[in-house]
N, C-alpha and C. Protein backbone atom coordinates (compact mmCIF):
# COMPACT_ATOMS: atom_id res chain seq x y z
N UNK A 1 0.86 -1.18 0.00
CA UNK A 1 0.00 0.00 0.00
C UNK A 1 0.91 1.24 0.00
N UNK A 2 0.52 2.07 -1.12
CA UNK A 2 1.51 3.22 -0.91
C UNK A 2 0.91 4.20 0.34
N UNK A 3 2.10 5.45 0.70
CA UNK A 3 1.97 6.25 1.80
C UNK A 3 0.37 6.89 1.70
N UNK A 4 -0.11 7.53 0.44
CA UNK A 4 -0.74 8.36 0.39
C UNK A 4 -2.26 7.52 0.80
N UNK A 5 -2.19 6.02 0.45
CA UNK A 5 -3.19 5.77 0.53
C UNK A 5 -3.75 5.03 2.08
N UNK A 6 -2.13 4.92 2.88
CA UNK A 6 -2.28 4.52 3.70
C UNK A 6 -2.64 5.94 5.05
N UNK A 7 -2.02 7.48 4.54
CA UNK A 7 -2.73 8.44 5.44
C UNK A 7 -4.06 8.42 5.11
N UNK A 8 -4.91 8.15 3.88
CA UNK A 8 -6.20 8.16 3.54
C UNK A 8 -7.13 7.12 4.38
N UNK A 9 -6.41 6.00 4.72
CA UNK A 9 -7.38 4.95 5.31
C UNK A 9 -7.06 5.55 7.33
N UNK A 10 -6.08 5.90 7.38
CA UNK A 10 -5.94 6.67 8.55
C UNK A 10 -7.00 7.75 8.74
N UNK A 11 -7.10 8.89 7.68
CA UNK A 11 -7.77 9.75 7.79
C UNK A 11 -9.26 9.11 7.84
N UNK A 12 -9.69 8.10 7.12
CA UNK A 12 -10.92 7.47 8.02
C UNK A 12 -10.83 6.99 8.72
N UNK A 13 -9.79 6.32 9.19
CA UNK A 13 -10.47 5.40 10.74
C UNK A 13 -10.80 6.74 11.90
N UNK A 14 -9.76 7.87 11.61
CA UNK A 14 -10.16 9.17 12.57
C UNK A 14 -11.42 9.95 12.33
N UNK A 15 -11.95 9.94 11.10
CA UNK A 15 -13.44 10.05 11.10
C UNK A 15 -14.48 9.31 11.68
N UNK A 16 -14.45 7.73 11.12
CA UNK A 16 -15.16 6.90 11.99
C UNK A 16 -15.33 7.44 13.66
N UNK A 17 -14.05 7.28 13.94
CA UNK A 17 -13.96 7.67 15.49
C UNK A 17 -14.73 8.94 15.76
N UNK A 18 -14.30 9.81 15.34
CA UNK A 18 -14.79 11.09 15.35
C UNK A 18 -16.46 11.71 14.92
N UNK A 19 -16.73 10.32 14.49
CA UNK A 19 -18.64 10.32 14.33
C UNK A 19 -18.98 9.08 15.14
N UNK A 20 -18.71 8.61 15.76
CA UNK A 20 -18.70 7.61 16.34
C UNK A 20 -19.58 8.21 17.74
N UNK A 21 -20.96 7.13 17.74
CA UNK A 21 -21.93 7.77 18.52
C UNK A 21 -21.55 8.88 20.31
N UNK A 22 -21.00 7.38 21.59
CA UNK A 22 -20.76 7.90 22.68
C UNK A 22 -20.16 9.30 22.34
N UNK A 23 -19.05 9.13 21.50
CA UNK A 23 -18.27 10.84 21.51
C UNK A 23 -18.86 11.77 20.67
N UNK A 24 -19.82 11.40 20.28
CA UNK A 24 -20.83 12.76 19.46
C UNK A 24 -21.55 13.20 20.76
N UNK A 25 -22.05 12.06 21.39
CA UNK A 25 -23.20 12.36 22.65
C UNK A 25 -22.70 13.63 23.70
N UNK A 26 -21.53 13.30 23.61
CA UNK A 26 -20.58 14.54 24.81
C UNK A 26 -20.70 15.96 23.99
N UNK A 27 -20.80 15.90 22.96
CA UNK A 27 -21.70 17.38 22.60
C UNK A 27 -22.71 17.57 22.51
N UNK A 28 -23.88 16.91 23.01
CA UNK A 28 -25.27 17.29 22.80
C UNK A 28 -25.48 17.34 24.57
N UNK A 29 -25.21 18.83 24.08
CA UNK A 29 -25.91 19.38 25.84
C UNK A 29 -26.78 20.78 25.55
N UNK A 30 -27.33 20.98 26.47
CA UNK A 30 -28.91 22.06 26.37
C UNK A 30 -27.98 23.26 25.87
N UNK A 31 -26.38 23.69 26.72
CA UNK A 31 -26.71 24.87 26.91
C UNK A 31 -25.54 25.15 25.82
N UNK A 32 -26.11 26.24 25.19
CA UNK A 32 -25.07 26.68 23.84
C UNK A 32 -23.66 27.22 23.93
N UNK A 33 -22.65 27.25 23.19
CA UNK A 33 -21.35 27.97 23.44
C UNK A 33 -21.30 29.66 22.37
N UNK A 34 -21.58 30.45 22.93
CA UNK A 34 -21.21 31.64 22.08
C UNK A 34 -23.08 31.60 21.33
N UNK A 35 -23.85 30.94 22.05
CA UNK A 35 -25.01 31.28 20.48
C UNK A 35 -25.56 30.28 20.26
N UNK A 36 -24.34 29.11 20.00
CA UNK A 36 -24.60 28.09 19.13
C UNK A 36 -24.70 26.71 20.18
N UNK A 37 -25.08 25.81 19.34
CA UNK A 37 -25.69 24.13 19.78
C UNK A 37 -24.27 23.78 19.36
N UNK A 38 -23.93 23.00 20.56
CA UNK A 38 -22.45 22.57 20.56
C UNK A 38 -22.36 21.05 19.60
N UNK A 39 -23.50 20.78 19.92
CA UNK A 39 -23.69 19.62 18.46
C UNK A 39 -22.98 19.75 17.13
N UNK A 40 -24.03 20.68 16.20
CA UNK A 40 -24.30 21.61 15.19
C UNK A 40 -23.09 22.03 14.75
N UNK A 41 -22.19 22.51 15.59
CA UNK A 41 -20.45 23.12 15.45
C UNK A 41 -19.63 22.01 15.77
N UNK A 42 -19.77 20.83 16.13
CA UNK A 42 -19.02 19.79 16.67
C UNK A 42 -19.23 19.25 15.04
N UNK A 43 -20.39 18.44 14.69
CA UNK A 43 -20.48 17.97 13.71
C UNK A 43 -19.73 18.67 12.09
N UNK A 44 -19.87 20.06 12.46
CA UNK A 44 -19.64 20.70 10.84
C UNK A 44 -18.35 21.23 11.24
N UNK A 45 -17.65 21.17 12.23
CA UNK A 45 -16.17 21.75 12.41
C UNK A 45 -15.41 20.06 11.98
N UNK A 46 -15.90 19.01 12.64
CA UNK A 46 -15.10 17.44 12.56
C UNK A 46 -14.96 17.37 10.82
N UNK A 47 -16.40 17.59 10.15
CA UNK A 47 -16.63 17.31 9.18
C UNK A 47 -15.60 18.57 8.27
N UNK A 48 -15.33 19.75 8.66
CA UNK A 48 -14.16 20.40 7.80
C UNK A 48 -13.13 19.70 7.63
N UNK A 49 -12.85 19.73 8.89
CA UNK A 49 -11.45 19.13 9.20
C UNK A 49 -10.65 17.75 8.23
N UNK A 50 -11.96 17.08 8.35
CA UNK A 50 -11.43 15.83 7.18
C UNK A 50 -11.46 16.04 5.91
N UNK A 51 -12.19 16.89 5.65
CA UNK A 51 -12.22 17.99 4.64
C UNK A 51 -10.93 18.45 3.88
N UNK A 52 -10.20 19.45 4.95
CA UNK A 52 -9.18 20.31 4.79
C UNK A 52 -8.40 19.35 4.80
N UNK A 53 -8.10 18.16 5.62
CA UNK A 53 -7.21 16.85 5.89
C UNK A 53 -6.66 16.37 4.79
N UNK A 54 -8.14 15.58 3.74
CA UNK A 54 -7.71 15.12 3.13
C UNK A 54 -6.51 15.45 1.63
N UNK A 55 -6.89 16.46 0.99
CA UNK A 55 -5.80 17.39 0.44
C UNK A 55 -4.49 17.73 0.70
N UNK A 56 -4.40 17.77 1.85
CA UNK A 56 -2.93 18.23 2.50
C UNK A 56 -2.35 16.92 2.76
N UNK A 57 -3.12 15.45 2.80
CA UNK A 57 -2.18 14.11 3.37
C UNK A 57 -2.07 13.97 2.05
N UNK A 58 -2.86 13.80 0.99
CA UNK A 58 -2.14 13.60 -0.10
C UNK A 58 -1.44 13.96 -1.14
N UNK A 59 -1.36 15.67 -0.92
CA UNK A 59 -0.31 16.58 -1.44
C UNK A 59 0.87 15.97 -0.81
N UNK A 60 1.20 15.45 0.62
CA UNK A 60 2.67 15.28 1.24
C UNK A 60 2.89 14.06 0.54
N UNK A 61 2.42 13.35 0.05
CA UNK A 61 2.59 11.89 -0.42
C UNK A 61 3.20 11.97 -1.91
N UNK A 62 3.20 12.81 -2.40
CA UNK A 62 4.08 13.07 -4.17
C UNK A 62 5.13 13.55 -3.66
């Protein structure tokens, strides 16, 4: 397996984890941060991140 594809299967198993129910649950609480449902920003900040992730692990890999 080359590098690039092996940070790619990395970069999902840290998604899995990172949607992975118990540790979603630790952000669903009543009271908001700044405004917002700590859910709502938990979910769409994780979901950048693998986002922005994936591009940059496989730019280092050429």
């Amino acid at each position: 397996m080359d590098p690039g594809a092996r940070r790619l299967a990395a970069l999902f198993v840290l998604g899995v984890i990172a949607f992975f129910s118990p540790l979603v649950l630790l952000f669903n609480r009543p009271e908001p941060a700044a405004g917002v449902a700590l859910l709502p920003l938990y979910l769409f900040g994780v979901w950048a991140a693998l986002i922005v992730l994936a591009p940059l692990l496989l730019r280092k890999s050429r």
